[in-house]
Protein backbone atom coordinates (compact mmCIF):
# COMPACT_ATOMS: atom_id res chain seq x y z
CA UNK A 1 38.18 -25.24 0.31
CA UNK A 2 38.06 -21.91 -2.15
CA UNK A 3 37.56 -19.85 0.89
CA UNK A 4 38.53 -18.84 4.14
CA UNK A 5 37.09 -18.05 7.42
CA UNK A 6 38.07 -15.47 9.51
CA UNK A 7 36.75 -14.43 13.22
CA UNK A 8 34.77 -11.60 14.21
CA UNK A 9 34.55 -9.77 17.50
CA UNK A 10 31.69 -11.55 18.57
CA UNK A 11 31.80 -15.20 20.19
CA UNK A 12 30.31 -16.43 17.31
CA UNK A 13 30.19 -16.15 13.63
CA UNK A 14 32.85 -16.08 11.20
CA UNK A 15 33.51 -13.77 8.07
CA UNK A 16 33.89 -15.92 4.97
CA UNK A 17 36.69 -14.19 2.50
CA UNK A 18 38.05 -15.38 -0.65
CA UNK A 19 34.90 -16.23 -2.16
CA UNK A 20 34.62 -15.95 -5.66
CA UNK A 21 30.58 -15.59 -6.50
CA UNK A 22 31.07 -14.42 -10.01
CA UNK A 23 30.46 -18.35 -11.26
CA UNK A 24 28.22 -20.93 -10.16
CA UNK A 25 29.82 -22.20 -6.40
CA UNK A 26 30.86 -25.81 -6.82
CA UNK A 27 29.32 -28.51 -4.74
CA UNK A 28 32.37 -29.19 -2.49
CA UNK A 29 32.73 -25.07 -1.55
CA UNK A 30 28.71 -25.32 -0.86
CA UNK A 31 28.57 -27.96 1.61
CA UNK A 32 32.11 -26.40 3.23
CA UNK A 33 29.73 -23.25 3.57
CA UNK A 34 26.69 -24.67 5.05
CA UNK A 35 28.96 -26.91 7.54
CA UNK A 36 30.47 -23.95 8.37
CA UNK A 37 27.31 -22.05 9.02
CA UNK A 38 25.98 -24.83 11.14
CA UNK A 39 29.27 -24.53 13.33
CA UNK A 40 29.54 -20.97 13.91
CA UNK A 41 25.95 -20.01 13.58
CA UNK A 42 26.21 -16.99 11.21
CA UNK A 43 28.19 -16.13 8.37
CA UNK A 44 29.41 -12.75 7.06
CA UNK A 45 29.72 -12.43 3.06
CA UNK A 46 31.55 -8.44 2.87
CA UNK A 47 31.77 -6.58 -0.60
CA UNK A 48 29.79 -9.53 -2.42
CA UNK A 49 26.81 -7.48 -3.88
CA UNK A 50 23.38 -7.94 -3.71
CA UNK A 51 22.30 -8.58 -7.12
CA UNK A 52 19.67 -11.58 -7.62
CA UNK A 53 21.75 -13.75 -9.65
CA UNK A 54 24.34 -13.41 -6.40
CA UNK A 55 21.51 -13.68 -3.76
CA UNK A 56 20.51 -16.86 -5.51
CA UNK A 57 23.65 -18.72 -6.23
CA UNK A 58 24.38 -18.10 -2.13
CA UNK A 59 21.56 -18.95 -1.18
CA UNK A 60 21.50 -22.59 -2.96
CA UNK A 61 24.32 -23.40 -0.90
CA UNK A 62 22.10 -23.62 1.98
CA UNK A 63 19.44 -25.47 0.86
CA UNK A 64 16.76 -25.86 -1.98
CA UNK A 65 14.78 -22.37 -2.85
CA UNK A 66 10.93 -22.63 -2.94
CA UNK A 67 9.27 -20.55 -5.10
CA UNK A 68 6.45 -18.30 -3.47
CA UNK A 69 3.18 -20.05 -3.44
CA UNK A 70 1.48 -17.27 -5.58
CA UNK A 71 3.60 -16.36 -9.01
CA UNK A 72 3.08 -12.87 -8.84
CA UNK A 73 5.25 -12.57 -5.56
CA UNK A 74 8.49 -14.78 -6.84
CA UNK A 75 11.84 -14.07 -7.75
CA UNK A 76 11.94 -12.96 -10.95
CA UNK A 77 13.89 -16.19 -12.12
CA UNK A 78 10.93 -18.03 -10.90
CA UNK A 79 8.16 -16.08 -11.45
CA UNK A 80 7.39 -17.76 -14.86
CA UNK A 81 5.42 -14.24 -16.24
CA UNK A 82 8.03 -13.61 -19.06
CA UNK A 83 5.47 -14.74 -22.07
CA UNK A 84 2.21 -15.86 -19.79
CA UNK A 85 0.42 -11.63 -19.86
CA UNK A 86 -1.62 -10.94 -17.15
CA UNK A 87 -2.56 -13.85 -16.34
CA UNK A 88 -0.80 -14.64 -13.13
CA UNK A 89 -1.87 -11.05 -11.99
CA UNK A 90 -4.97 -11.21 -12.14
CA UNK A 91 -4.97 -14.77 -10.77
CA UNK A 92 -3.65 -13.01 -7.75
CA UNK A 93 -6.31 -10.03 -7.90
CA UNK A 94 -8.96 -12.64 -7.58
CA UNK A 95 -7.53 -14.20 -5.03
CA UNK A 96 -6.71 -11.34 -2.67
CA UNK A 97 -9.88 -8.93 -2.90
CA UNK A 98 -12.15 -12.31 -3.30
CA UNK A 99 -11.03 -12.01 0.89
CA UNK A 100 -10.06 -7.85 1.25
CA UNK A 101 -13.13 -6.35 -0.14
CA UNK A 102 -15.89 -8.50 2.38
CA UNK A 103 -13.43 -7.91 4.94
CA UNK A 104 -13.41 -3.90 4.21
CA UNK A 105 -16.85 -3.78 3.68
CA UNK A 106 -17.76 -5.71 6.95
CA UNK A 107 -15.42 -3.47 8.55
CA UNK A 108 -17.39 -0.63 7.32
CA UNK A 109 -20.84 -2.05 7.80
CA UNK A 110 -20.16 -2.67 11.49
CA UNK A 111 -18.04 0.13 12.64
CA UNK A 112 -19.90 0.99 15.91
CA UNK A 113 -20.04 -2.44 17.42
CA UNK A 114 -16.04 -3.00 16.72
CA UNK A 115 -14.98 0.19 17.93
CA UNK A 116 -16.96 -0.64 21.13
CA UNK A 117 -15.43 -3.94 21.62
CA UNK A 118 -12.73 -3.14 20.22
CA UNK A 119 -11.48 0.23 22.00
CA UNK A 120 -15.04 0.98 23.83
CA UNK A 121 -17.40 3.24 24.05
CA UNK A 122 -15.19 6.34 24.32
CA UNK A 123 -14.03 6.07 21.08
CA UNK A 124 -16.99 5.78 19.54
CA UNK A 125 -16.30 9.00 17.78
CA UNK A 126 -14.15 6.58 15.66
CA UNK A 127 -16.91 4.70 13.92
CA UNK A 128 -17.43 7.31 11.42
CA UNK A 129 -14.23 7.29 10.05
CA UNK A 130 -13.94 3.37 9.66
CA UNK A 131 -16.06 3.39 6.18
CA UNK A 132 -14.24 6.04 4.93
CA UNK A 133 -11.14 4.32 5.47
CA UNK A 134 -12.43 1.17 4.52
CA UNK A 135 -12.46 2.35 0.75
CA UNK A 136 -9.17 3.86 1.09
CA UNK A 137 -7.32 0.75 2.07
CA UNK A 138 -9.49 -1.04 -0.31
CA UNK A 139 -7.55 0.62 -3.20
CA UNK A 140 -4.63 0.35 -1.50
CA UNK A 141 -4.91 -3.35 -1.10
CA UNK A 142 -4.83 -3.42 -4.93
CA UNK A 143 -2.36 -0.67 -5.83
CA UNK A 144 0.50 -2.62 -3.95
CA UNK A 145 -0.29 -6.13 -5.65
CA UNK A 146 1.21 -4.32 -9.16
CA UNK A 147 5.09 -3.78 -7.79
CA UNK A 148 5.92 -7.76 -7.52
CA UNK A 149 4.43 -8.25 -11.33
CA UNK A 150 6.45 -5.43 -12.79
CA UNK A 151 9.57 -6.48 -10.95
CA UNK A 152 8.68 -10.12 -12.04
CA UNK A 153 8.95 -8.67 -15.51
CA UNK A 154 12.34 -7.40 -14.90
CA UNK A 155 11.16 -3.96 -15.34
CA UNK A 156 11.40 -2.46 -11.70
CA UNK A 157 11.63 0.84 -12.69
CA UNK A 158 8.04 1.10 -12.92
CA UNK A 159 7.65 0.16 -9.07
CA UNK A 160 9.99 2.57 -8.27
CA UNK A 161 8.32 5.51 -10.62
CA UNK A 162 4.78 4.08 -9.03
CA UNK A 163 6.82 4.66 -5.32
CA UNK A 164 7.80 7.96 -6.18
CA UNK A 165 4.37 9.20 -7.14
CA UNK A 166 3.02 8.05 -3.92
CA UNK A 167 5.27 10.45 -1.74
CA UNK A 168 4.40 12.92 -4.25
CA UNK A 169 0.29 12.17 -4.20
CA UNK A 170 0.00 11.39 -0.46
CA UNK A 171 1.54 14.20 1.44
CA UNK A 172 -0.23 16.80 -0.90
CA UNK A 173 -3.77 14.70 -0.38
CA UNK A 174 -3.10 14.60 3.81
CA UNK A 175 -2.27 18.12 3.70
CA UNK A 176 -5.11 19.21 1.80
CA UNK A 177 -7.58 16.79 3.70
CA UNK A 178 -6.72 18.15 6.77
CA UNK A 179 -7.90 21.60 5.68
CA UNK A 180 -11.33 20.41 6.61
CA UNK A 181 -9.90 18.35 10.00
CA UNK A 182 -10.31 14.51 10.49
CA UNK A 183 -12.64 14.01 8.21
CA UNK A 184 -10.95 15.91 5.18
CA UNK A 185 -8.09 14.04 6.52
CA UNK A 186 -9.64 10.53 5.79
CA UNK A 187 -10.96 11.71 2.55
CA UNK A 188 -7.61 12.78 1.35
CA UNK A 189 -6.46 9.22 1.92
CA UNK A 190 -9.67 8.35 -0.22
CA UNK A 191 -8.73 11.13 -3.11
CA UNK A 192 -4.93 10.26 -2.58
CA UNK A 193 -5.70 6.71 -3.20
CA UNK A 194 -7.48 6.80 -6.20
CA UNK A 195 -5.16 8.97 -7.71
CA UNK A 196 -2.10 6.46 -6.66
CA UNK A 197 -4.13 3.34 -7.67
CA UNK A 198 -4.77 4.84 -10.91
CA UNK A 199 -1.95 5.84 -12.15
CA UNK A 200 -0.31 2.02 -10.82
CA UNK A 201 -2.54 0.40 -12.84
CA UNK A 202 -1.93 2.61 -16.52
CA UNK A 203 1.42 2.21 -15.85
CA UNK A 204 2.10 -1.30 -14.90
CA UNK A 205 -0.73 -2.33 -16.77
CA UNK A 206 1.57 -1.63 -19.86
CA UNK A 207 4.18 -3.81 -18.71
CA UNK A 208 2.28 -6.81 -17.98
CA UNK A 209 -0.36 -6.89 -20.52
CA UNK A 210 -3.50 -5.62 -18.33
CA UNK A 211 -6.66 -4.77 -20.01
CA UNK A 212 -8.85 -2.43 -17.84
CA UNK A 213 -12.36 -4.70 -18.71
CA UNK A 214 -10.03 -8.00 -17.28
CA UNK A 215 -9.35 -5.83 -14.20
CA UNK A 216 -12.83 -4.62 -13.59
CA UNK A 217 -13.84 -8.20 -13.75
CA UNK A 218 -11.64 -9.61 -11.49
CA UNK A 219 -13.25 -7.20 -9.18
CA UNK A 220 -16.45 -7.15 -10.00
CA UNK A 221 -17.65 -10.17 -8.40
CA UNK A 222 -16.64 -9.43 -4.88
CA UNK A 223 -16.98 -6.42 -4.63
CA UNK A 224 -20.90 -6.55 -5.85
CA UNK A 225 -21.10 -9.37 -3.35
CA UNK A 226 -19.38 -7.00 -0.63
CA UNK A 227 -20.99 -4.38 -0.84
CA UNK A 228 -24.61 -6.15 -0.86
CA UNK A 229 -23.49 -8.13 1.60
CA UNK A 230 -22.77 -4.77 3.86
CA UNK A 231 -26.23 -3.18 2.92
CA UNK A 232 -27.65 -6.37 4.09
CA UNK A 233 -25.84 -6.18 7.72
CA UNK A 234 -26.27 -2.51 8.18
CA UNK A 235 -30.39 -2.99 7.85
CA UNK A 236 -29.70 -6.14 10.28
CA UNK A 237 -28.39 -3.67 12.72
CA UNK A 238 -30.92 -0.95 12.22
CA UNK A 239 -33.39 -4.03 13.85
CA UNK A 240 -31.14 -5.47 16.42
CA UNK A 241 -32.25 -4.36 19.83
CA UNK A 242 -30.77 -1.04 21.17
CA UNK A 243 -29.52 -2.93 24.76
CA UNK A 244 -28.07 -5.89 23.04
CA UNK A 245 -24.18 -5.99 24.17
CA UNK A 246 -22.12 -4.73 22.00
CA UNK A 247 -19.51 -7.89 21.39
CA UNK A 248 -23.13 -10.21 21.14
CA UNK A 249 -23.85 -7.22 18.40
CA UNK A 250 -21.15 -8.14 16.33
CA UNK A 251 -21.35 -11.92 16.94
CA UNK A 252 -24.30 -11.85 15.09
CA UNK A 253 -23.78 -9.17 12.37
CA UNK A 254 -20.27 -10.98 11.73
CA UNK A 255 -21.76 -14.20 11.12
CA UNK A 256 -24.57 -12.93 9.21
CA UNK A 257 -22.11 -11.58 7.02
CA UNK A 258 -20.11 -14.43 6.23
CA UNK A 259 -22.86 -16.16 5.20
CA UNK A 260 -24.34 -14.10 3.05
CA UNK A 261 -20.93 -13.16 1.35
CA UNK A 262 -20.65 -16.95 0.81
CA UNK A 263 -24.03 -17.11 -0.47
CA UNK A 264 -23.88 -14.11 -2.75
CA UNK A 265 -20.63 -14.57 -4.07
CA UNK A 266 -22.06 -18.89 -4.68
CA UNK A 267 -24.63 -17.02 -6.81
CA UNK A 268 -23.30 -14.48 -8.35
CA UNK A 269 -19.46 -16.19 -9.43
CA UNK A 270 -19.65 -19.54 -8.41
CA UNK A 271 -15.99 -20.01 -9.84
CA UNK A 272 -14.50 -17.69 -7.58
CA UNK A 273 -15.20 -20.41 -4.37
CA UNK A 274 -13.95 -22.82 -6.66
CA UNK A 275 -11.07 -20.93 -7.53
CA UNK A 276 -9.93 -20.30 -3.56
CA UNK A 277 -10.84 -23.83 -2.36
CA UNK A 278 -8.53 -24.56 -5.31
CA UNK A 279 -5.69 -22.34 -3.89
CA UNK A 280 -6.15 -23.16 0.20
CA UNK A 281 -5.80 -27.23 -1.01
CA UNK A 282 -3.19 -26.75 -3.14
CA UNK A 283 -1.28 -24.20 -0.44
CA UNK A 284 1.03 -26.56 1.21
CA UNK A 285 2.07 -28.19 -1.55
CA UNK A 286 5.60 -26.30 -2.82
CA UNK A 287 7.12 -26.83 -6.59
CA UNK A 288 10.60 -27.90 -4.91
CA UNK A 289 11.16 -28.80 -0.89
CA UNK A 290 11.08 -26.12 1.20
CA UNK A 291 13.67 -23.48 1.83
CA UNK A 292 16.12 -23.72 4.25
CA UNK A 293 16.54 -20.59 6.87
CA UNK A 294 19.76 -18.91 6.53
CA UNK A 295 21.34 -16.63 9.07
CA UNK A 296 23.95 -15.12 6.94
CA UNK A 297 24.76 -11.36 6.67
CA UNK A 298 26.41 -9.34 3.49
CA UNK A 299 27.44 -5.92 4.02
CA UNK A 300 28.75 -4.05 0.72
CA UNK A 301 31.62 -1.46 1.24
């Protein structure tokens, strides 16, 4: 065995030292390591690093690695995006505001019936703010899908740079927002937003190959049928009756809205259904068995 195993204060656990992770761990050292993780229930790696290449060859020794179900979010040694552009992106775009934007919208559409199940009817100062919000976590929603395709790229600068503008952006919207109390406040999350989002997308755009027209029509769909789709539920609840319970309210509104989202989105993109009953089959099913859970611990000094 190329390592040893030393005791720590605690009952159990053991530090492993004398590991040399510079080179690809031979099979005999792995299976040592996992039989000595399933006796002593943790193990302690000190000084190793925490570079991917280490994180990886560890982490084999434990188990096979499944890659992330959607490209975008995998390691960057199997994320597969080197010489494929955008695509797997946008692939991911589709997928994620074909289900944030109806949800944002509805959200928006139906504000005084959740708030009063929700929190009841002494918050219902609330409900203003919801569609306001709505379109600020709307663009958020997007802005953060761009950091696991740069880093996928192996260029995580751009992350970072897109991280730094954000607690640059942000603070100075909120503060300025507030000048005009919760309102202003919400609105600066709006303005701070689409400031953030914008920049995210000119600058990791570069990196992976995004055109702005491929964007826009990865969004397009949804959010047209979103946003008819909340017109549509907002005149339903201009008719509903003015005693109708609040949680019966949104029982109805909700599942108006579903249905016509469906309905729209049938009409107006038919592909997109496709494309997500595509995805929820093909969910469980993993390009290499599935990872095993490691309790393990390195500490760099």
């Amino acid at each position: 065995m190329s390592f040893a195993l030393q005791p720590l204060s605690s009952p159990v656990g053991r530090e492993v030292v004398g590991l040399d992770i510079s080179a690809e761990i031979a099979p005999e050292t792995a299976k040592a390591l996992h039989a000595a993780w399933l006796e002593h229930g943790f193990l302690l790696f000190r000084g190793i690093g925490t570079s991917p290449e280490v994180q990886l060859r560890l982490s084999r020794c434990f188990g096979e690695l499944e890659p992330h179900s959607i490209p975008v979010f995998r390691h960057p040694d199997y994320a597969r995006q080197q010489d494929v552009g955008a695509g797997p992106l946008l692939a991911t775009i589709r997928l994620v505001m074909l289900v944030a934007l109806p949800a944002y919208a509805g959200m928006a559409a139906v504000a005084h019936p959740l708030v009063a199940v929700l929190l009841g009817d002494k918050w219902g100062g609330v409900a203003p703010l919801l569609p306001i919000l709505a379109i600020a976590m709307s663009m958020m929603t997007l802005q953060i899908l761009f950091a696991p395709a740069t880093n996928a790229r192996g260029v995580p600068g751009v992350a970072l740079k897109n991280a730094i503008m954000g607690s640059v952006i942000m603070p100075a919207a909120f503060l300025i927002g507030s000048l005009w109390g919760l309102d202003g406040f919400a609105w600066g999350w709006v303005g701070g937003m689409a400031v953030l989002t914008s920049a995210t997308v000119i600058l990791s755009g570069r990196v992976v190959g995004l055109r702005m027209s491929a964007l826009c029509r990865a969004i397009a769909p949804p959010l047209v049928a979103s946003l008819v789709m909340a017109a549509l539920v907002a005149l339903t609840l201009m008719h509903l009756p003015a005693d109708l319970p609040p949680l019966a309210t949104l029982a109805i509104v909700a599942t108006l809205g579903v249905a016509l989202y469906a309905g729209l989105l049938n009409l107006i993109a038919p592909s997109r259904l496709k494309e997500a009953l595509e995805f929820a089959r093909n969910r469980g099913a993993a390009d290499t068995p599935p990872t095993t859970v490691i309790t393990a611990k390195t500490v760099n000094e």
